[in-house]
Protein backbone atom coordinates (compact mmCIF):
# COMPACT_ATOMS: atom_id res chain seq x y z
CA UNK A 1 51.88 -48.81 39.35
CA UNK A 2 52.10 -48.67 42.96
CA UNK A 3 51.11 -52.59 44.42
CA UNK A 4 50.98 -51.58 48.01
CA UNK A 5 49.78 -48.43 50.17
CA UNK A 6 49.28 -48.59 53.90
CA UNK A 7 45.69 -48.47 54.60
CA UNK A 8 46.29 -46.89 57.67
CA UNK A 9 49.86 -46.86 59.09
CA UNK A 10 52.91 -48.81 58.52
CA UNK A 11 53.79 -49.81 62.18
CA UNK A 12 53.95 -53.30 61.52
CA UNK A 13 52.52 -55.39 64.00
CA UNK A 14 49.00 -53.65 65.24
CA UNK A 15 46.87 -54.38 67.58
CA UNK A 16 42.88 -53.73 66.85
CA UNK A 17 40.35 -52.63 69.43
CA UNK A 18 37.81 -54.78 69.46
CA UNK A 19 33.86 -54.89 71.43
CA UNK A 20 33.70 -56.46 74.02
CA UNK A 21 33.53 -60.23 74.37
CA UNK A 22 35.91 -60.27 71.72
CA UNK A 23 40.09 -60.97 72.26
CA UNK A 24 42.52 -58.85 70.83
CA UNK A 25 44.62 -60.21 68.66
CA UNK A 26 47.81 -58.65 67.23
CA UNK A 27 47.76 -58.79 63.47
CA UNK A 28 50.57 -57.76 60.55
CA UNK A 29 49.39 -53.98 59.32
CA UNK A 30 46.92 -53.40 56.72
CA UNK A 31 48.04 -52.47 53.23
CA UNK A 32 46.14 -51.39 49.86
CA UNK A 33 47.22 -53.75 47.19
CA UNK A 34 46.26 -53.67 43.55
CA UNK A 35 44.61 -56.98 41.92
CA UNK A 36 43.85 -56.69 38.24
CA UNK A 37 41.54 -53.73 38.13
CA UNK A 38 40.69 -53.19 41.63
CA UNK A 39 42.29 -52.42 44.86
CA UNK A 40 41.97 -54.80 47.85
CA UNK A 41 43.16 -54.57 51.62
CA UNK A 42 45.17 -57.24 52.49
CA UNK A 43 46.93 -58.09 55.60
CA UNK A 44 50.49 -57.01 54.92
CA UNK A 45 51.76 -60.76 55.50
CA UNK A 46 50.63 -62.61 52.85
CA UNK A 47 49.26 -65.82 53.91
CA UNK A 48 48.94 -64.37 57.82
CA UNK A 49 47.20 -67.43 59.84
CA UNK A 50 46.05 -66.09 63.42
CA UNK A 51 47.68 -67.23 66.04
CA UNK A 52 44.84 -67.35 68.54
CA UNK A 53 42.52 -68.93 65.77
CA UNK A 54 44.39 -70.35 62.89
CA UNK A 55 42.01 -68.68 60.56
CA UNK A 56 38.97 -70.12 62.23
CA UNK A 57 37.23 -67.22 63.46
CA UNK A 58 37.01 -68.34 66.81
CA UNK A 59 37.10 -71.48 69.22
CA UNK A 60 34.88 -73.08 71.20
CA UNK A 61 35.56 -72.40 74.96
CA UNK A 62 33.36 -73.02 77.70
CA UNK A 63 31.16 -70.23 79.66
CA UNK A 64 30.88 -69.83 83.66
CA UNK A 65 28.42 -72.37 83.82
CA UNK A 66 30.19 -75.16 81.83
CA UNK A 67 28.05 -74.79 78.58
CA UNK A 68 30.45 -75.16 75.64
CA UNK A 69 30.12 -71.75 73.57
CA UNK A 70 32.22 -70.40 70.22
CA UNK A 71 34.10 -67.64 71.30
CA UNK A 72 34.43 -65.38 68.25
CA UNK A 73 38.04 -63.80 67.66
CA UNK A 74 39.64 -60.43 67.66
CA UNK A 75 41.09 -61.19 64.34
CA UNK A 76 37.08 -61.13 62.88
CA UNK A 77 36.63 -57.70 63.39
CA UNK A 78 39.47 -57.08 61.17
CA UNK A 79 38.32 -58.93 58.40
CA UNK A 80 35.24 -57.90 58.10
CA UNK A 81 36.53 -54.20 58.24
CA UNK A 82 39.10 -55.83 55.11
CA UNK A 83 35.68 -56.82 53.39
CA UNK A 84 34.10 -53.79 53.50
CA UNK A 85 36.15 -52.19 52.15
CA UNK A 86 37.02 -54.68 49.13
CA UNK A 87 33.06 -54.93 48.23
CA UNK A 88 33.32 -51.70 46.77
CA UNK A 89 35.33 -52.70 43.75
CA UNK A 90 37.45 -49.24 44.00
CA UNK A 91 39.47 -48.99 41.19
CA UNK A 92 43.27 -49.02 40.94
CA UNK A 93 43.67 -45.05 39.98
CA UNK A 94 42.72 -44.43 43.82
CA UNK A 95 45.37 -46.93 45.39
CA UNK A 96 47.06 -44.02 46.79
CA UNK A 97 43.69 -41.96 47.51
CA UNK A 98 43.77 -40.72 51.21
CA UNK A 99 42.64 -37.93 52.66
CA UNK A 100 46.18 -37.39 53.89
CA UNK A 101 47.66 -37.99 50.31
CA UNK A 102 44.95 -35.07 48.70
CA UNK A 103 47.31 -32.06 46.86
CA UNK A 104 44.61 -28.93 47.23
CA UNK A 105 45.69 -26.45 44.92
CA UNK A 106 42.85 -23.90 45.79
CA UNK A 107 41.20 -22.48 48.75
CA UNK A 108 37.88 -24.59 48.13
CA UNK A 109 39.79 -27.96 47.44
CA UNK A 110 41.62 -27.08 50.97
CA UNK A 111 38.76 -26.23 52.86
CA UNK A 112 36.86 -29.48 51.44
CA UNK A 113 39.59 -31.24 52.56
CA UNK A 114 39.15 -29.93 56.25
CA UNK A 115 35.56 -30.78 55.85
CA UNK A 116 36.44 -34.46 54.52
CA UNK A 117 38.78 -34.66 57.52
CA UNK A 118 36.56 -33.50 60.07
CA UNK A 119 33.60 -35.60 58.72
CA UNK A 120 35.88 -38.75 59.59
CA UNK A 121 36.77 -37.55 63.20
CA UNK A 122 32.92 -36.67 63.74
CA UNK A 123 31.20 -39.97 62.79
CA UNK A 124 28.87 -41.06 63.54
CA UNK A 125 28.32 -37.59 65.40
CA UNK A 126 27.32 -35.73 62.13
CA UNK A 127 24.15 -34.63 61.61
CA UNK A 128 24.15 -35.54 57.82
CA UNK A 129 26.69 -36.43 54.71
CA UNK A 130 28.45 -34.89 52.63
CA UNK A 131 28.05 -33.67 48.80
CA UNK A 132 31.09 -32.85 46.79
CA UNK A 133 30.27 -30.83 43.67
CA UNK A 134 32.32 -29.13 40.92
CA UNK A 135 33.82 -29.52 37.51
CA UNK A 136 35.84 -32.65 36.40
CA UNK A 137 39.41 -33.30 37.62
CA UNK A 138 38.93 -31.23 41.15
CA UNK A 139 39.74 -34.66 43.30
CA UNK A 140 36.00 -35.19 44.60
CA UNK A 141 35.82 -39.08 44.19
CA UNK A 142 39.78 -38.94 45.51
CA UNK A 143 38.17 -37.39 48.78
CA UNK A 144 34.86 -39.67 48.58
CA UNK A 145 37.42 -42.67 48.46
CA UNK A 146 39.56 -40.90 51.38
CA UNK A 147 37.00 -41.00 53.61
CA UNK A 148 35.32 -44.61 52.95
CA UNK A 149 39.07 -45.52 53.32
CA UNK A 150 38.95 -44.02 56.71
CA UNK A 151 35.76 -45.70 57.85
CA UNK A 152 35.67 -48.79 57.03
CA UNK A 153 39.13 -49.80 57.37
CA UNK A 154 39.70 -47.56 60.74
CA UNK A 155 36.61 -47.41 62.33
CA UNK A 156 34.45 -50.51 61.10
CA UNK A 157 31.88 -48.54 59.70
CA UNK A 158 29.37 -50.65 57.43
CA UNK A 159 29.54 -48.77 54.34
CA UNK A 160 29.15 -49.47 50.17
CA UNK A 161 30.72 -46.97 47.70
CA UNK A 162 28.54 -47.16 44.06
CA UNK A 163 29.33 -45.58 40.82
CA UNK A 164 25.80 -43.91 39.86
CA UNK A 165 26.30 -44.95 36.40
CA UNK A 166 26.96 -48.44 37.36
CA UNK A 167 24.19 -48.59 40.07
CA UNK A 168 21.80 -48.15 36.76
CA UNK A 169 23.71 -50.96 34.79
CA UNK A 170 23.36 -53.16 37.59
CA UNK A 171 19.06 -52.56 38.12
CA UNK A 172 18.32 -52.48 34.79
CA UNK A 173 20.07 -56.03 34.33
CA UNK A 174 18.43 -57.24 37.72
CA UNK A 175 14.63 -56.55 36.09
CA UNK A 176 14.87 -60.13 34.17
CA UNK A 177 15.59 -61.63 37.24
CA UNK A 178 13.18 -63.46 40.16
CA UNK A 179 13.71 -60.92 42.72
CA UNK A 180 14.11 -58.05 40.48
CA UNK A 181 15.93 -55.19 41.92
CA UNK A 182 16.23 -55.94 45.34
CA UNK A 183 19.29 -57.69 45.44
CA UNK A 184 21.17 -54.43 44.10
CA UNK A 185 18.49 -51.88 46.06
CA UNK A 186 17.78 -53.76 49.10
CA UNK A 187 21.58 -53.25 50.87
CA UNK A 188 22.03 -49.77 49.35
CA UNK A 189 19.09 -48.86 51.07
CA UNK A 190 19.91 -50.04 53.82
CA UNK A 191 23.75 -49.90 54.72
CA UNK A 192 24.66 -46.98 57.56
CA UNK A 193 26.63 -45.03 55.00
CA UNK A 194 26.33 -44.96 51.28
CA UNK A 195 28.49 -43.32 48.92
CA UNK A 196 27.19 -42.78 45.20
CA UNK A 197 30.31 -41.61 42.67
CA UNK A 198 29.24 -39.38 39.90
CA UNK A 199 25.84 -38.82 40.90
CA UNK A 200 23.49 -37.09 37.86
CA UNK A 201 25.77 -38.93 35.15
CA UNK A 202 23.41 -40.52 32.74
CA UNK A 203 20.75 -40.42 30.24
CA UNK A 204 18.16 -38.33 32.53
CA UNK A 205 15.74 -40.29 32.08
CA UNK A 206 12.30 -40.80 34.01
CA UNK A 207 13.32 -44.06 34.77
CA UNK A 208 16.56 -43.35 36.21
CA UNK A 209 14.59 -40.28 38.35
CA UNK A 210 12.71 -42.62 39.71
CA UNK A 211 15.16 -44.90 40.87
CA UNK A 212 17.17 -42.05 42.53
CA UNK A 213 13.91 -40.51 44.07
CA UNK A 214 13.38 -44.62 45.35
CA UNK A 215 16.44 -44.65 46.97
CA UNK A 216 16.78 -41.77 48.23
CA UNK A 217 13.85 -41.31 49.65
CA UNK A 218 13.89 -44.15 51.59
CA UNK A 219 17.66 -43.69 52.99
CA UNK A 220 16.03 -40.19 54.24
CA UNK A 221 13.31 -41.80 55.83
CA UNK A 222 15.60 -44.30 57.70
CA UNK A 223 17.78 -41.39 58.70
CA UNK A 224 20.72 -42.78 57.26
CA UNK A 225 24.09 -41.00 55.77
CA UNK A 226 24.79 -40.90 52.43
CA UNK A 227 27.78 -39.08 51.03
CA UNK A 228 27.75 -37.82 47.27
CA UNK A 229 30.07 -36.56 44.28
CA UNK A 230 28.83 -35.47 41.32
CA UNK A 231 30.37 -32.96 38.17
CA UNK A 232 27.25 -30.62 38.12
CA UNK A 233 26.92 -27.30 39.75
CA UNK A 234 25.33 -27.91 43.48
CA UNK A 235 25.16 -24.05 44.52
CA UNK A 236 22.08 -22.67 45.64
CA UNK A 237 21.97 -19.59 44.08
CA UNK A 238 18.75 -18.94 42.79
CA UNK A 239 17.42 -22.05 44.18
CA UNK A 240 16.78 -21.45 47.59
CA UNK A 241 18.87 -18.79 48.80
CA UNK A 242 20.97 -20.50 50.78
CA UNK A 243 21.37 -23.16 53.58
CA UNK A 244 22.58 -23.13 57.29
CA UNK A 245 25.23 -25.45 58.23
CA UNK A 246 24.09 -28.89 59.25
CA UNK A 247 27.27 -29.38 61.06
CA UNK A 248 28.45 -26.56 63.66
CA UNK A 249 32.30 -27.39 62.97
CA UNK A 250 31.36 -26.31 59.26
CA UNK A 251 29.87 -22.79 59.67
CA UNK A 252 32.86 -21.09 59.77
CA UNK A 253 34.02 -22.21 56.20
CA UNK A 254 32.14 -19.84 54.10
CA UNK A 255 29.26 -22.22 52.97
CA UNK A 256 28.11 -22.57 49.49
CA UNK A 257 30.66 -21.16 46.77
CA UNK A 258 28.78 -19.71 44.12
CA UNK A 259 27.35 -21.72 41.00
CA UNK A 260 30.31 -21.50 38.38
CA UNK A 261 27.85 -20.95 35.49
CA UNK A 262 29.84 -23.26 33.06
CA UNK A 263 28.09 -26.51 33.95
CA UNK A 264 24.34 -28.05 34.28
CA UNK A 265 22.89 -27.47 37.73
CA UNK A 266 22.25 -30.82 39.48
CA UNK A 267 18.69 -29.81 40.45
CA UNK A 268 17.99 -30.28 36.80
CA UNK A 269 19.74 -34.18 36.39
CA UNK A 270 18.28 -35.07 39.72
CA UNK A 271 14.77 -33.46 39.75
CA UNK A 272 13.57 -30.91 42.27
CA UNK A 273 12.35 -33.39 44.89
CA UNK A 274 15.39 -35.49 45.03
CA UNK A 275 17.63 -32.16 44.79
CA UNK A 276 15.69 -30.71 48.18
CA UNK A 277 16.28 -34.14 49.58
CA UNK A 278 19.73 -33.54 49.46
CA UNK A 279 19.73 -30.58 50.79
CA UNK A 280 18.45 -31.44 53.65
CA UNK A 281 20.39 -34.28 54.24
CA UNK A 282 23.86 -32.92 53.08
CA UNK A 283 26.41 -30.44 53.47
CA UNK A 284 27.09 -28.94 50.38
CA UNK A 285 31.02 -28.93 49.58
CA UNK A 286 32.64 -27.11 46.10
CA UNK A 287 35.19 -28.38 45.15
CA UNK A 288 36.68 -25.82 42.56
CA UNK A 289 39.74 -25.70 40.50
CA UNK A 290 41.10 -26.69 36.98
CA UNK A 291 41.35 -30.07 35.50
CA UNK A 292 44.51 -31.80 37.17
CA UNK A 293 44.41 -34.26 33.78
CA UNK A 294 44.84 -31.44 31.53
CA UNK A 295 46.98 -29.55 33.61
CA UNK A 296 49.42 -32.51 34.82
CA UNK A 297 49.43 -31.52 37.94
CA UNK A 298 48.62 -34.43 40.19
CA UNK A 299 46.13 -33.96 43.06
CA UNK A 300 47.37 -36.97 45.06
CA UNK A 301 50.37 -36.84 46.08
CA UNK A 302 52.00 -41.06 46.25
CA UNK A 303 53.46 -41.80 49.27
């Protein structure tokens, strides 16, 4: 297993660009390491101690008037990017997951790659997220990861990555608890970008609607970005008869591919409100192809 992937170059030495008010610091490069099940960024150096701050976040300076202040430090900005990206527990099969390292093998995996690409460049100019859909073993939560990769770590961008069947673990062990579910809803709901894994898996129940229709409907109220994979067929054949492109830089790609016919349309896991939710809120992306675990061929390439 590969213990180390640069998160996002190997030039050694980098230097971050920080907001203002803050000091740039230079800092060893950030790698993906794997610890036990999960991968974690880690400054390249093990045991790195900032020069400017010796690990303290800052230092107490004082202003123009002769007020002693803290002065935060450059080197924050890159931990907290570090952070965000090790709260989402992303397991060690997607150490080498980067939109770079992503193998297409058909036109729609290559042209959701473009889209996954693009979507990084644009934000936070996009006028919604993103909703990869197809049958197992196409790369979707290899592109999902790709591009949470890419924001957090890159551009700072506050964002959580949840597997849907997990998300339902976690709330229905949260109901025996004093503040019930809003420890696990509250910052889902919340965060500028959310990314749900596997969205539809599960029992179907009315309680599990209801949770999605909670949480989704309130990320739609707030406006906020929410990026989805899920194994069900997303097409809109027969549904609504098609969608214009939320983005301009997509409407050359075709659109919607059309429903494969082999799998469970998500409008039937998710329920029709959520479903036409989503549609209004996300670009719709197949991602078609044949099972890269049955077939052995790999659709990340290591680097």
């Amino acid at each position: 297993m590969t213990t180390g992937q640069p998160a996002a170059d190997s030039s050694g030495t980098r230097r971050t660009t920080v907001p203002s008010g803050l000091t740039p610091v230079e800092h060893p490069a950030i790698i993906i390491r794997e610890r036990g099940a999960f991968c974690v960024a880690e400054f390249e150096e093990r045991g790195w101690a900032c020069p400017s701050c010796s690990n303290r976040g800052g230092s107490v300076v004082r202003d123009e008037q002769g007020y002693e202040v803290f002065a935060p430090c450059g080197c924050t900005q890159t931990r907290r990017r570090m952070e965000l990206f090790n709260q989402a527990r992303i397991g060690v099969r997607y150490i080498n997951a980067t939109l770079e390292s992503y193998e297409p093998k058909t036109a729609d995996q290559v042209s959701a790659q473009r889209q996954a690409l693009d979507f990084t460049k644009m934000y936070p100019g996009v006028n919604g997220g993103l909703v990869f859909w197809g049958a197992v073993g196409t790369g979707k939560t290899h592109l999902a990861v790709g591009i949470f990769r890419e924001l957090t770590l890159r551009k700072g961008v506050g964002c959580r990555f949840v597997d849907y069947g997990n998300l339902l673990q976690d709330l229905k062990r949260s109901f025996g608890s004093r503040d019930g579910d809003s420890p696990v809803m509250l910052p889902l709901v919340h965060v500028e970008l959310l990314v749900i894994d596997e969205l539809g898996k599960g029992r179907n129940t009315e309680w599990e609607e209801t949770v999605l229709d909670d949480l989704i409907s309130r990320r739609y109220n707030a406006g906020r970005t929410t990026l989805c994979t899920t194994n069900y067929d997303a097409s809109k054949s027969g549904h609504d008869g098609g969608q214009s492109s939320l983005n301009p830089a997509y409407q050359a790609r075709g659109g919607f591919s059309a429903a494969s016919g082999s799998i469970p349309h998500l409008e039937d896991r998710v329920g029709v409100r959520i479903f036409s939710r989503l549609c209004e809120m996300c670009e719709f992306v197949h991602v078609s192809g044949a099972d890269f675990r049955k077939t052995g061929q790999g659709i990340s390439r290591i680097r």
